[in-house]
C-alpha atoms as a PDB file:
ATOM      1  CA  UNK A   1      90.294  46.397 190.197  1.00  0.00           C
ATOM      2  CA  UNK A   2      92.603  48.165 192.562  1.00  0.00           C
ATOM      3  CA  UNK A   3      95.562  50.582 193.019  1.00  0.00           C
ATOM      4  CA  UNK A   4      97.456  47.658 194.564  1.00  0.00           C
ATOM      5  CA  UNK A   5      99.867  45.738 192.002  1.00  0.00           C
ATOM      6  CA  UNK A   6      99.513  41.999 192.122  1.00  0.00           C
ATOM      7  CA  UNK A   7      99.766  39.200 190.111  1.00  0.00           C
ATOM      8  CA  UNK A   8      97.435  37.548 188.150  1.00  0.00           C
ATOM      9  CA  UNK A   9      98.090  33.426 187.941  1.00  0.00           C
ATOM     10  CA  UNK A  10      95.217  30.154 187.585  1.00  0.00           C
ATOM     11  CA  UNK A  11      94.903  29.328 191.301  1.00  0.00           C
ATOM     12  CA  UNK A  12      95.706  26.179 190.255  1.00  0.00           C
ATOM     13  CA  UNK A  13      99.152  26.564 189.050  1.00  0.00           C
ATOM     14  CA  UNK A  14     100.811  29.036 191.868  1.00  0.00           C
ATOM     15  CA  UNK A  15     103.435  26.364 192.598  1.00  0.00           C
ATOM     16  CA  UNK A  16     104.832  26.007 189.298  1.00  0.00           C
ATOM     17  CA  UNK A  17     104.700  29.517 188.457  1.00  0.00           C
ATOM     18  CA  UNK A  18     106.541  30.174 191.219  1.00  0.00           C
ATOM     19  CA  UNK A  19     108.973  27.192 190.370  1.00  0.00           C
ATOM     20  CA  UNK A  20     109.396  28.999 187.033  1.00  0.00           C
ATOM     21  CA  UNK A  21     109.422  32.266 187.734  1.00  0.00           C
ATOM     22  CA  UNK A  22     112.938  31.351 189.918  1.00  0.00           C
ATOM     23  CA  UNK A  23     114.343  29.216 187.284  1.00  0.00           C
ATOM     24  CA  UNK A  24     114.192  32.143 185.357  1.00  0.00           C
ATOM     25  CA  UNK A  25     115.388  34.396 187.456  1.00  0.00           C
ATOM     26  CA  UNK A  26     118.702  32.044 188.421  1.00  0.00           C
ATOM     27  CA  UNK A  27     119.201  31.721 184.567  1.00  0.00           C
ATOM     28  CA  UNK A  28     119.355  35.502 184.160  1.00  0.00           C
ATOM     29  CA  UNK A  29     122.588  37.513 185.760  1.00  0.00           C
ATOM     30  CA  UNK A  30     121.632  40.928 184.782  1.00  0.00           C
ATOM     31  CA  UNK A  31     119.326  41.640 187.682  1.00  0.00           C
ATOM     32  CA  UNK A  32     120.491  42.721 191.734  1.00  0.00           C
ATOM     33  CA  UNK A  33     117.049  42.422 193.016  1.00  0.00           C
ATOM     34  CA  UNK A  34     113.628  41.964 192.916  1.00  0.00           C
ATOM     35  CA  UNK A  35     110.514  43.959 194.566  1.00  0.00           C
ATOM     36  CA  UNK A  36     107.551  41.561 194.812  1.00  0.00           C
ATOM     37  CA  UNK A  37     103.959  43.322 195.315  1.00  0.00           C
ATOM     38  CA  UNK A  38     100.521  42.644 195.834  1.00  0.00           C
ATOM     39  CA  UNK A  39     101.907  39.139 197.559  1.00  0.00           C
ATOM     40  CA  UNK A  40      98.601  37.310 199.565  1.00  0.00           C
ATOM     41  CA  UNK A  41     100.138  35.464 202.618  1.00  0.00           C
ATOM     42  CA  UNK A  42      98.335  32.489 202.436  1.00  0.00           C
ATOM     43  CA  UNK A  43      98.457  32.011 198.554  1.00  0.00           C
ATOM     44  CA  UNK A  44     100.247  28.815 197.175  1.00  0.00           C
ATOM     45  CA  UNK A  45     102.404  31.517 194.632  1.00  0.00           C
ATOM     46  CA  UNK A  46     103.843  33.272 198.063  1.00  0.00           C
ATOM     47  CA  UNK A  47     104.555  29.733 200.042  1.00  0.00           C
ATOM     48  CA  UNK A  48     106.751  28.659 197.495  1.00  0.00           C
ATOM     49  CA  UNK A  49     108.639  31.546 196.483  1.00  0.00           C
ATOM     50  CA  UNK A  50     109.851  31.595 200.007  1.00  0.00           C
ATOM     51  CA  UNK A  51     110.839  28.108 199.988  1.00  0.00           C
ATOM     52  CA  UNK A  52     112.752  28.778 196.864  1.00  0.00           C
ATOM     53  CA  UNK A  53     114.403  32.732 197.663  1.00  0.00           C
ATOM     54  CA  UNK A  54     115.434  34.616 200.420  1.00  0.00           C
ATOM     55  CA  UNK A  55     112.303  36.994 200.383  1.00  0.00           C
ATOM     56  CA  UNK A  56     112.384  40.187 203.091  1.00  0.00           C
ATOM     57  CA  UNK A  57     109.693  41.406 203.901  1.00  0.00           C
ATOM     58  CA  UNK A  58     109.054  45.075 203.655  1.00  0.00           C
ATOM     59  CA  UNK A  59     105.406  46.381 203.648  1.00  0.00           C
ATOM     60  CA  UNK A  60     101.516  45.386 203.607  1.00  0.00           C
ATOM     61  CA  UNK A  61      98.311  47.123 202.626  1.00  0.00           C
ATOM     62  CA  UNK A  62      94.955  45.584 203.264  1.00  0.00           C
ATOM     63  CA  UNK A  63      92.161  45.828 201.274  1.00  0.00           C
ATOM     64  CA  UNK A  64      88.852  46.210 202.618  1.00  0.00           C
ATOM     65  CA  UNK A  65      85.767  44.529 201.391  1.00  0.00           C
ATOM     66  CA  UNK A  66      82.045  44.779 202.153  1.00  0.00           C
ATOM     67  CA  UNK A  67      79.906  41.957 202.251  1.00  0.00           C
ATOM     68  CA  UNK A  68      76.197  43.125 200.754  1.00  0.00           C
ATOM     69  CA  UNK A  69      73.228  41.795 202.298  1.00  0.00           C
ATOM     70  CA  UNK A  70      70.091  41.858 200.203  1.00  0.00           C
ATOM     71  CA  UNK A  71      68.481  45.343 202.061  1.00  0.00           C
ATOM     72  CA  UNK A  72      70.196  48.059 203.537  1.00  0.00           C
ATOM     73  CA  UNK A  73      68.262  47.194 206.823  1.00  0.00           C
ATOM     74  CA  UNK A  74      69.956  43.771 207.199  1.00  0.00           C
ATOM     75  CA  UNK A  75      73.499  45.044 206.201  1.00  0.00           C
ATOM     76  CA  UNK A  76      73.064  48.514 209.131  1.00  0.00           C
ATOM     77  CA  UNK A  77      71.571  45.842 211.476  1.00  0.00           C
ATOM     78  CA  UNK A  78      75.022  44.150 210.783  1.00  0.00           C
ATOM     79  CA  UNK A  79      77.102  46.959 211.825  1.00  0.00           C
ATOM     80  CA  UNK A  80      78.500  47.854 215.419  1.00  0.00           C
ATOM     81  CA  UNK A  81      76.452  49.525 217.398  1.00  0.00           C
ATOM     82  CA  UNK A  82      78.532  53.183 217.672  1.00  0.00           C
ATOM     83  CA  UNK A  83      78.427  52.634 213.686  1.00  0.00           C
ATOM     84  CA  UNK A  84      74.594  52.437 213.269  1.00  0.00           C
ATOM     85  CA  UNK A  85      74.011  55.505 215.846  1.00  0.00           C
ATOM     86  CA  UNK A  86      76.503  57.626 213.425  1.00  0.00           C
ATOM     87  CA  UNK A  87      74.387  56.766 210.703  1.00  0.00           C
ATOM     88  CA  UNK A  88      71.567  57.538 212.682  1.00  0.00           C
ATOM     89  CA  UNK A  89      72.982  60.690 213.312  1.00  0.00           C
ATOM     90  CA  UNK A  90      73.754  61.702 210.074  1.00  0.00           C
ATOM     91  CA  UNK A  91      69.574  61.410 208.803  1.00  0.00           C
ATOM     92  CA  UNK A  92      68.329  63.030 211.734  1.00  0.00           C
ATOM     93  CA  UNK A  93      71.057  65.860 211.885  1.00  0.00           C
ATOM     94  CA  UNK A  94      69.861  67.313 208.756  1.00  0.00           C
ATOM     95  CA  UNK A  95      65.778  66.611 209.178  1.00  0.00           C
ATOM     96  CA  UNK A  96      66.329  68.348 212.554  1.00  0.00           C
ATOM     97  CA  UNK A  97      67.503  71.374 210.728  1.00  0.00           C
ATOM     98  CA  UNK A  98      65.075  70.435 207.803  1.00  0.00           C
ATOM     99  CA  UNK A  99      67.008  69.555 205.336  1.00  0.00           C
ATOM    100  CA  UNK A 100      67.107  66.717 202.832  1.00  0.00           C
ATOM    101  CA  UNK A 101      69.778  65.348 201.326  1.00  0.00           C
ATOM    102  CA  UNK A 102      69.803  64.204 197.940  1.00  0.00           C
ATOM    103  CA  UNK A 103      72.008  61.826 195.966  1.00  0.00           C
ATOM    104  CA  UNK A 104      72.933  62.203 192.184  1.00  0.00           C
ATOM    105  CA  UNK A 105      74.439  59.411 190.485  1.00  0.00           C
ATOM    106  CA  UNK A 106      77.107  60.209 187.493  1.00  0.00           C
ATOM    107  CA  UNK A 107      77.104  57.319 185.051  1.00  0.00           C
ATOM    108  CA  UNK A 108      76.620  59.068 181.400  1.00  0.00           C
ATOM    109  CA  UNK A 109      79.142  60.133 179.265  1.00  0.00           C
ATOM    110  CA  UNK A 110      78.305  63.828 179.665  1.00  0.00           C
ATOM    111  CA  UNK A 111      77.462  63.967 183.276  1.00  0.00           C
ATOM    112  CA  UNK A 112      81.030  62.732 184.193  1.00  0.00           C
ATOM    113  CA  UNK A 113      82.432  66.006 183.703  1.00  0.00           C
ATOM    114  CA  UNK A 114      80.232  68.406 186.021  1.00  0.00           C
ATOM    115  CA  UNK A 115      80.192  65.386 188.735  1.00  0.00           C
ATOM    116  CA  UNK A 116      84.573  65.326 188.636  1.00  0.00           C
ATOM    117  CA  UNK A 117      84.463  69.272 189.097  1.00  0.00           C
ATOM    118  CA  UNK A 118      82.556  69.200 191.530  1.00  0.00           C
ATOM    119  CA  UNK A 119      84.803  66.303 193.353  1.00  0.00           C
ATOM    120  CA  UNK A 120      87.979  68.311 192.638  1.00  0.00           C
ATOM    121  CA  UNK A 121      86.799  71.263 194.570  1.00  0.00           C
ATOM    122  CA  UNK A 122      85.585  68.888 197.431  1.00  0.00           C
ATOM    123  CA  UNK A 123      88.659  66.819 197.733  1.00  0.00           C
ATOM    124  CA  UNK A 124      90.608  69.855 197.342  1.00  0.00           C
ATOM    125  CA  UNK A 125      88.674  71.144 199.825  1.00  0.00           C
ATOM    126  CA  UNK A 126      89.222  68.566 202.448  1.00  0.00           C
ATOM    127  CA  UNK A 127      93.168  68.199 201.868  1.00  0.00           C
ATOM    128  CA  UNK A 128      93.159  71.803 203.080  1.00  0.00           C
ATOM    129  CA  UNK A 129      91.152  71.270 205.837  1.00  0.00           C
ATOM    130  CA  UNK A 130      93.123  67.741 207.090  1.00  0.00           C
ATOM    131  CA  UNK A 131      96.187  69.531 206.113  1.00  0.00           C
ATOM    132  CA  UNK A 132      96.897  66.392 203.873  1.00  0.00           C
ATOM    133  CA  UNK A 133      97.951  65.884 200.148  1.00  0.00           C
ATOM    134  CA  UNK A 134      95.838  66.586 197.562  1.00  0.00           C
ATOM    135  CA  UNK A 135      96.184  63.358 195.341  1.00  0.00           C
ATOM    136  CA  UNK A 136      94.494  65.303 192.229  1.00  0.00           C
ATOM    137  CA  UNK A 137      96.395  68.560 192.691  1.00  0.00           C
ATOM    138  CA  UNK A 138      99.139  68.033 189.923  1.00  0.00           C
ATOM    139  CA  UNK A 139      97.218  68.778 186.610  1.00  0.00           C
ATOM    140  CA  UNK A 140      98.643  65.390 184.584  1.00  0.00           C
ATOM    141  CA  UNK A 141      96.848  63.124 187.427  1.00  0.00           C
ATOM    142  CA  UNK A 142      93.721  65.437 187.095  1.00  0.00           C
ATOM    143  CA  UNK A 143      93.398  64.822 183.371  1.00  0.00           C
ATOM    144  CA  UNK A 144      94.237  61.246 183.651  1.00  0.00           C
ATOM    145  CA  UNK A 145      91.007  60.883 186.168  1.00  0.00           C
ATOM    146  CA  UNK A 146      88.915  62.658 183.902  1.00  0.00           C
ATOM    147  CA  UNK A 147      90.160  60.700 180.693  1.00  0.00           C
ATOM    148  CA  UNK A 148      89.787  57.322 182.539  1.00  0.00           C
ATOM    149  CA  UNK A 149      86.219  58.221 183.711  1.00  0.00           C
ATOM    150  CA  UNK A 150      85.978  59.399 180.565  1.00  0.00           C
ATOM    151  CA  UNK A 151      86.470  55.939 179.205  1.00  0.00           C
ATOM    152  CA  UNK A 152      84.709  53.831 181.896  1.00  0.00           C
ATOM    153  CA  UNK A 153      81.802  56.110 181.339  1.00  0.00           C
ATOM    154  CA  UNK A 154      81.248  54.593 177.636  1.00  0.00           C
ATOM    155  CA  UNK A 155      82.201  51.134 178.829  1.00  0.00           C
ATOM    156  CA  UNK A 156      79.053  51.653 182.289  1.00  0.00           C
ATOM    157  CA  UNK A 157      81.694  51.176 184.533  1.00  0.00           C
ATOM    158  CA  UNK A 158      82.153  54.695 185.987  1.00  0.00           C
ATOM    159  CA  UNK A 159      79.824  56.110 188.807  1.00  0.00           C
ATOM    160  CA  UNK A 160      80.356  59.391 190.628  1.00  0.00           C
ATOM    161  CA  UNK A 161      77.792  59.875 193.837  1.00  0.00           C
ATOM    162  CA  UNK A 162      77.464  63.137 194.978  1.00  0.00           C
ATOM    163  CA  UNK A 163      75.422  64.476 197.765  1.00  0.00           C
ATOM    164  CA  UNK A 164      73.506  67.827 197.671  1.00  0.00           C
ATOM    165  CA  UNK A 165      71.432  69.723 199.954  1.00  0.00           C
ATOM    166  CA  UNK A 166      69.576  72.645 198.336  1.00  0.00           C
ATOM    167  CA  UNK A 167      70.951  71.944 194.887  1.00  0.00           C
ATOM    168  CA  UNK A 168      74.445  72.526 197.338  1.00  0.00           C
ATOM    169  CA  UNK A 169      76.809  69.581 196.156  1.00  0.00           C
ATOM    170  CA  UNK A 170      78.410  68.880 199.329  1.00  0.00           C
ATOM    171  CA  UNK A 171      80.457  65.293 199.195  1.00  0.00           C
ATOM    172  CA  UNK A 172      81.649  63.306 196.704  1.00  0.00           C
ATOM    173  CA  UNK A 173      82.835  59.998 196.463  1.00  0.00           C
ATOM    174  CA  UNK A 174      84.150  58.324 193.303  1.00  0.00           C
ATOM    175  CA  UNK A 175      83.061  54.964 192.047  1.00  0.00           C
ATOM    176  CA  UNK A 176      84.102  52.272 189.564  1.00  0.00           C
ATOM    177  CA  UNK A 177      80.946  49.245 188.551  1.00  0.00           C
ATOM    178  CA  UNK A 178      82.383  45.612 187.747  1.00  0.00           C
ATOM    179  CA  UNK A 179      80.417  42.990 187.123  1.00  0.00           C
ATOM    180  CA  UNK A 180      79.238  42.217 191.373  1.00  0.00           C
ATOM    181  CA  UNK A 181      81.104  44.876 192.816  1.00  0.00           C
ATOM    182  CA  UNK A 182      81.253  48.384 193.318  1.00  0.00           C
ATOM    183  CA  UNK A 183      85.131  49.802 194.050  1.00  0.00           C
ATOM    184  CA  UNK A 184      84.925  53.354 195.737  1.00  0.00           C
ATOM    185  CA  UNK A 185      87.898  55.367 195.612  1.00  0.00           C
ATOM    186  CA  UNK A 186      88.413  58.822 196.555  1.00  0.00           C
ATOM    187  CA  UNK A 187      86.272  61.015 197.967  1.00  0.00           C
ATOM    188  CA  UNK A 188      85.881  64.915 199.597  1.00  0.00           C
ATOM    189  CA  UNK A 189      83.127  67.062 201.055  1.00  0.00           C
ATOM    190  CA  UNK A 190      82.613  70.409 202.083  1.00  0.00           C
ATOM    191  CA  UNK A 191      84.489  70.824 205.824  1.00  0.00           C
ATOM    192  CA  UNK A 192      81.915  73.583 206.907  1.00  0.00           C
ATOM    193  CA  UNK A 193      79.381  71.051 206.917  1.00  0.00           C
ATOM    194  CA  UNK A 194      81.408  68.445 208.985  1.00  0.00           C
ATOM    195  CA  UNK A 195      78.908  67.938 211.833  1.00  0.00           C
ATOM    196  CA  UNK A 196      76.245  66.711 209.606  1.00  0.00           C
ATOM    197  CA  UNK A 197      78.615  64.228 208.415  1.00  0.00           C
ATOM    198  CA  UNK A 198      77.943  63.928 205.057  1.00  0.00           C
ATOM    199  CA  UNK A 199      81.274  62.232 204.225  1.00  0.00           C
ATOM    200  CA  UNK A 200      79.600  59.658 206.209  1.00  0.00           C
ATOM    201  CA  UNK A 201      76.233  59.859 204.490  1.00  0.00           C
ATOM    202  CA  UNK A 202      77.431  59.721 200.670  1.00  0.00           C
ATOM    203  CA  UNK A 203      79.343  56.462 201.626  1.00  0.00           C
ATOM    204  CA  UNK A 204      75.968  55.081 203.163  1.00  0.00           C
ATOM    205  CA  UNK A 205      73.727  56.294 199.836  1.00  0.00           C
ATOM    206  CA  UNK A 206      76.987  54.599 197.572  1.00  0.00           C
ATOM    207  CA  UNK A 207      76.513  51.250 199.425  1.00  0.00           C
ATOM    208  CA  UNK A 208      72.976  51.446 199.229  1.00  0.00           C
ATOM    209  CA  UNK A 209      72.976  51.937 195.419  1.00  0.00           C
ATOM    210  CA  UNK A 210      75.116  48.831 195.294  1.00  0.00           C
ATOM    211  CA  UNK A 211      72.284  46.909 197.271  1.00  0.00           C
ATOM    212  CA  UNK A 212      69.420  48.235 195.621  1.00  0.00           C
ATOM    213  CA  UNK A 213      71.826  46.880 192.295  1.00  0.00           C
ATOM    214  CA  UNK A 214      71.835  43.686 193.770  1.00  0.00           C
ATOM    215  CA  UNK A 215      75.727  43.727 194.134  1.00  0.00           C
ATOM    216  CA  UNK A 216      77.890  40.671 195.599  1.00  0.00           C
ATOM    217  CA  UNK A 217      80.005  43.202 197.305  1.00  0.00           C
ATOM    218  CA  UNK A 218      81.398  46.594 197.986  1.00  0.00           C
ATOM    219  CA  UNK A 219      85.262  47.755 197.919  1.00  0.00           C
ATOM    220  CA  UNK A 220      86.070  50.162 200.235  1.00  0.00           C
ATOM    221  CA  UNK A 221      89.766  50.283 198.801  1.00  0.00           C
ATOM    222  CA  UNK A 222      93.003  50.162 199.830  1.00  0.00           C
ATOM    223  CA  UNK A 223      94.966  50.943 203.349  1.00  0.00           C
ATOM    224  CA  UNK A 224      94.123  51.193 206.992  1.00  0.00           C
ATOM    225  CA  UNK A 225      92.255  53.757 208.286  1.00  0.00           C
ATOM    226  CA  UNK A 226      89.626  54.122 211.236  1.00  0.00           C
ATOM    227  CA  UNK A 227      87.221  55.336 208.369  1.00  0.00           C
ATOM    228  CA  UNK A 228      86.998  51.992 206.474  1.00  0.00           C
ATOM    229  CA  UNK A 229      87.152  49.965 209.682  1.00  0.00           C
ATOM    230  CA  UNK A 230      84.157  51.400 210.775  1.00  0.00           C
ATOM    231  CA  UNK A 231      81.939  49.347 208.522  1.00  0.00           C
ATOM    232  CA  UNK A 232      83.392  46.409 209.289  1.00  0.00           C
ATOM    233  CA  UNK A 233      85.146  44.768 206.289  1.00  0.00           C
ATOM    234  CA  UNK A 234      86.853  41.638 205.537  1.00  0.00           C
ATOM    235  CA  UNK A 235      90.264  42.341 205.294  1.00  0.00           C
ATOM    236  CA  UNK A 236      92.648  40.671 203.317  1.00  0.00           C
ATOM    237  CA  UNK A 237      96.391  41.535 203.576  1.00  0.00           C
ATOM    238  CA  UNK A 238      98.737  42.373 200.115  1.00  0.00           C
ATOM    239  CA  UNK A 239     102.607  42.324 201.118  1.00  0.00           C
ATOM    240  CA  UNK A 240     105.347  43.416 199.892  1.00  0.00           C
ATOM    241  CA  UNK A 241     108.964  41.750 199.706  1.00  0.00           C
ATOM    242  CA  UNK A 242     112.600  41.555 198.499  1.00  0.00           C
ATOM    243  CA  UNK A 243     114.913  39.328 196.712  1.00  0.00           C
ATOM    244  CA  UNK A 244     118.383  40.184 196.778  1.00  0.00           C
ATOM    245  CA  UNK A 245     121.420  38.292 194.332  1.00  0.00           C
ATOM    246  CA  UNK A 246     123.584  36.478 196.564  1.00  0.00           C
ATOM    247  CA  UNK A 247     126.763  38.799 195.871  1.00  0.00           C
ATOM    248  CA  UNK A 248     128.409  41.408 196.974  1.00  0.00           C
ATOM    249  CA  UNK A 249     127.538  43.963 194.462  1.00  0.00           C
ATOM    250  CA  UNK A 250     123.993  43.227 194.565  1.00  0.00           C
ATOM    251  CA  UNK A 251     123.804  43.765 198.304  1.00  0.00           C
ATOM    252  CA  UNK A 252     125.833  46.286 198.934  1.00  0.00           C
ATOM    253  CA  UNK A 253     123.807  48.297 196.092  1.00  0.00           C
ATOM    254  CA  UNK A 254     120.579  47.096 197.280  1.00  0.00           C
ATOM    255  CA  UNK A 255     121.582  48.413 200.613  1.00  0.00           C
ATOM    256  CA  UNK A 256     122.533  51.185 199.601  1.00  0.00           C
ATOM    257  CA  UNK A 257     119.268  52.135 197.772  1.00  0.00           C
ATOM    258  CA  UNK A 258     117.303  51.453 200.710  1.00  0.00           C
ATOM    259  CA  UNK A 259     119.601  53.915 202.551  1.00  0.00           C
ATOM    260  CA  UNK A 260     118.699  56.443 199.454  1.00  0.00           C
ATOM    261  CA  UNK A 261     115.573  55.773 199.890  1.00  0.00           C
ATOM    262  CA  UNK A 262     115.089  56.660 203.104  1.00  0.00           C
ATOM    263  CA  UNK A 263     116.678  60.047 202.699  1.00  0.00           C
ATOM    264  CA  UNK A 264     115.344  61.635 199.505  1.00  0.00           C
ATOM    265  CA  UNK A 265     117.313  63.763 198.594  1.00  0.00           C
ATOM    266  CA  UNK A 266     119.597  60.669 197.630  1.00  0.00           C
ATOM    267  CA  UNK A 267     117.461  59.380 195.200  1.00  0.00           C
ATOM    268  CA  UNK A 268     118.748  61.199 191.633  1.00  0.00           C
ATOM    269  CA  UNK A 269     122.371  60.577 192.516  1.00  0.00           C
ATOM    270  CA  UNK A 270     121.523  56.888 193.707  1.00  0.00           C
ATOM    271  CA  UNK A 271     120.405  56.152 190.107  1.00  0.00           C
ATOM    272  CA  UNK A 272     122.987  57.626 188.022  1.00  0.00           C
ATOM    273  CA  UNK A 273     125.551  56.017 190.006  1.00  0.00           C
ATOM    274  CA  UNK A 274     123.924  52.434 189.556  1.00  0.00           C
ATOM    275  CA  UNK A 275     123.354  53.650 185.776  1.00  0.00           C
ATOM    276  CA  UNK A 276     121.534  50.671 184.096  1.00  0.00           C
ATOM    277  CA  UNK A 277     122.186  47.846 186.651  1.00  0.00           C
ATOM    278  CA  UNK A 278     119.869  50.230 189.228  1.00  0.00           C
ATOM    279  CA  UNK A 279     116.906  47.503 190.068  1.00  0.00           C
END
């Protein structure tokens, strides 16, 4: 379960799905190209579509996955040293000042709602602060999280961890539960409170929860950043490529899009003047 696209085929029949998948393809003229995703370098399914198409390459997105050990003592004692000192850091900051932190666990139907509020204002409130997007800001993908959680709530798939001090709800980090892994998506926390690092510490109490579950593993999402490196995952590359028709049309259009692409503002024209054979 992931915001990356890919394909789903039996491991055991990559090669012929790929065979087929061109056969179809050269059978059909109506298409100029054709935008592959979620592609795993290594996989059977990519190895033969590039023996059988011109493929160009054109992005990649790791995923990052956490390997669970059976305490939360063995899986810190696992992580780089600078890593477990942060974490370190993060307990003792707030005992110093004597406060304790305290996790809350959204999982019911009815305690979905109050737990998304309360990560709205805290993602919100750390877009501001990075001076970043705020991926919830638009009000049809904020209804579509809270009808989704909605729904994995009845199914016991949705978890939302928040962290409070004082009753305070501080950070928040979204969750989904499969079967032996827990996917965590999105998260915020209140900037003011940045040197306690508790964007850090709801993470930490999130992949605890998963150990105490007895998870297989934890899924620290998509992209590259230094704050999923941290922890050390296993990373496993998704890439995307291109297929372009062998004829002129076809690649003069398809480099033409590209060029579109690249400068925005493009875009609406681009399409209307490809009409219905725009890929």
């Amino acid at each position: 379960m992931t915001e990356q696209p890919a394909p789903i085929i039996d491991p055991a029949r990559e090669s012929g799905v790929a065979e087929a998948l061109v056969a179809d393809l050269a059978r059909d003229r109506t298409w100029n190209w054709v935008a592959w995703e979620g592609l795993q370098p290594n996989a059977e399914l990519t190895r033969r579509l590039a023996q059988l198409l011109e493929l160009r390459w054109i992005s990649s997105q790791p995923e990052n996955i956490l390997h669970l050990t059976p305490t939360w003592e063995q899986f810190r004692l696992g992580l780089r040293r600078h890593v477990r000192d942060s974490l370190r850091h993060c307990y003792n900051s707030l005992k110093t000042e004597g406060l304790v932190a305290h996790l809350d666990v959204a999982a019911k139907p009815e305690e979905i709602r109050p737990a998304l509020e309360n990560f709205f204002r805290l993602h919100t409130a750390i877009a501001q602060d990075h001076k970043r997007p705020d991926r919830f800001a638009d009000p049809i993908t904020h209804r579509f999280l809270i009808e989704i959680y909605s729904r994995f709530a009845n199914r016991d798939m949705a978890r939302i961890f928040t962290l409070s001090i004082g009753g305070i709800p501080l950070a928040s980090r979204l969750g989904f539960l499969l079967p032996d892994c827990l996917y965590l998506y999105y998260g915020g926390y209140d900037p003011s409170w940045r040197k306690f690092s508790v964007g850090t510490t709801v993470t930490a109490e999130a992949i605890k929860y998963a150990i105490a579950r007895g998870l297989a593993r934890v899924h620290l999402s998509m992209g590259a950043d230094s704050f999923k490196s941290r922890w050390s995952p296993e990373i496993r590359d998704f890439c995307g490529a291109v297929c372009v028709r062998d004829d002129l049309y076809s690649r003069a259009a398809y480099e033409l899009y590209s060029y579109a692409r690249a400068n925005t503002g493009l875009m609406k024209g681009m399409k209307g003047l490809l009409g219905r054979r725009f890929a």
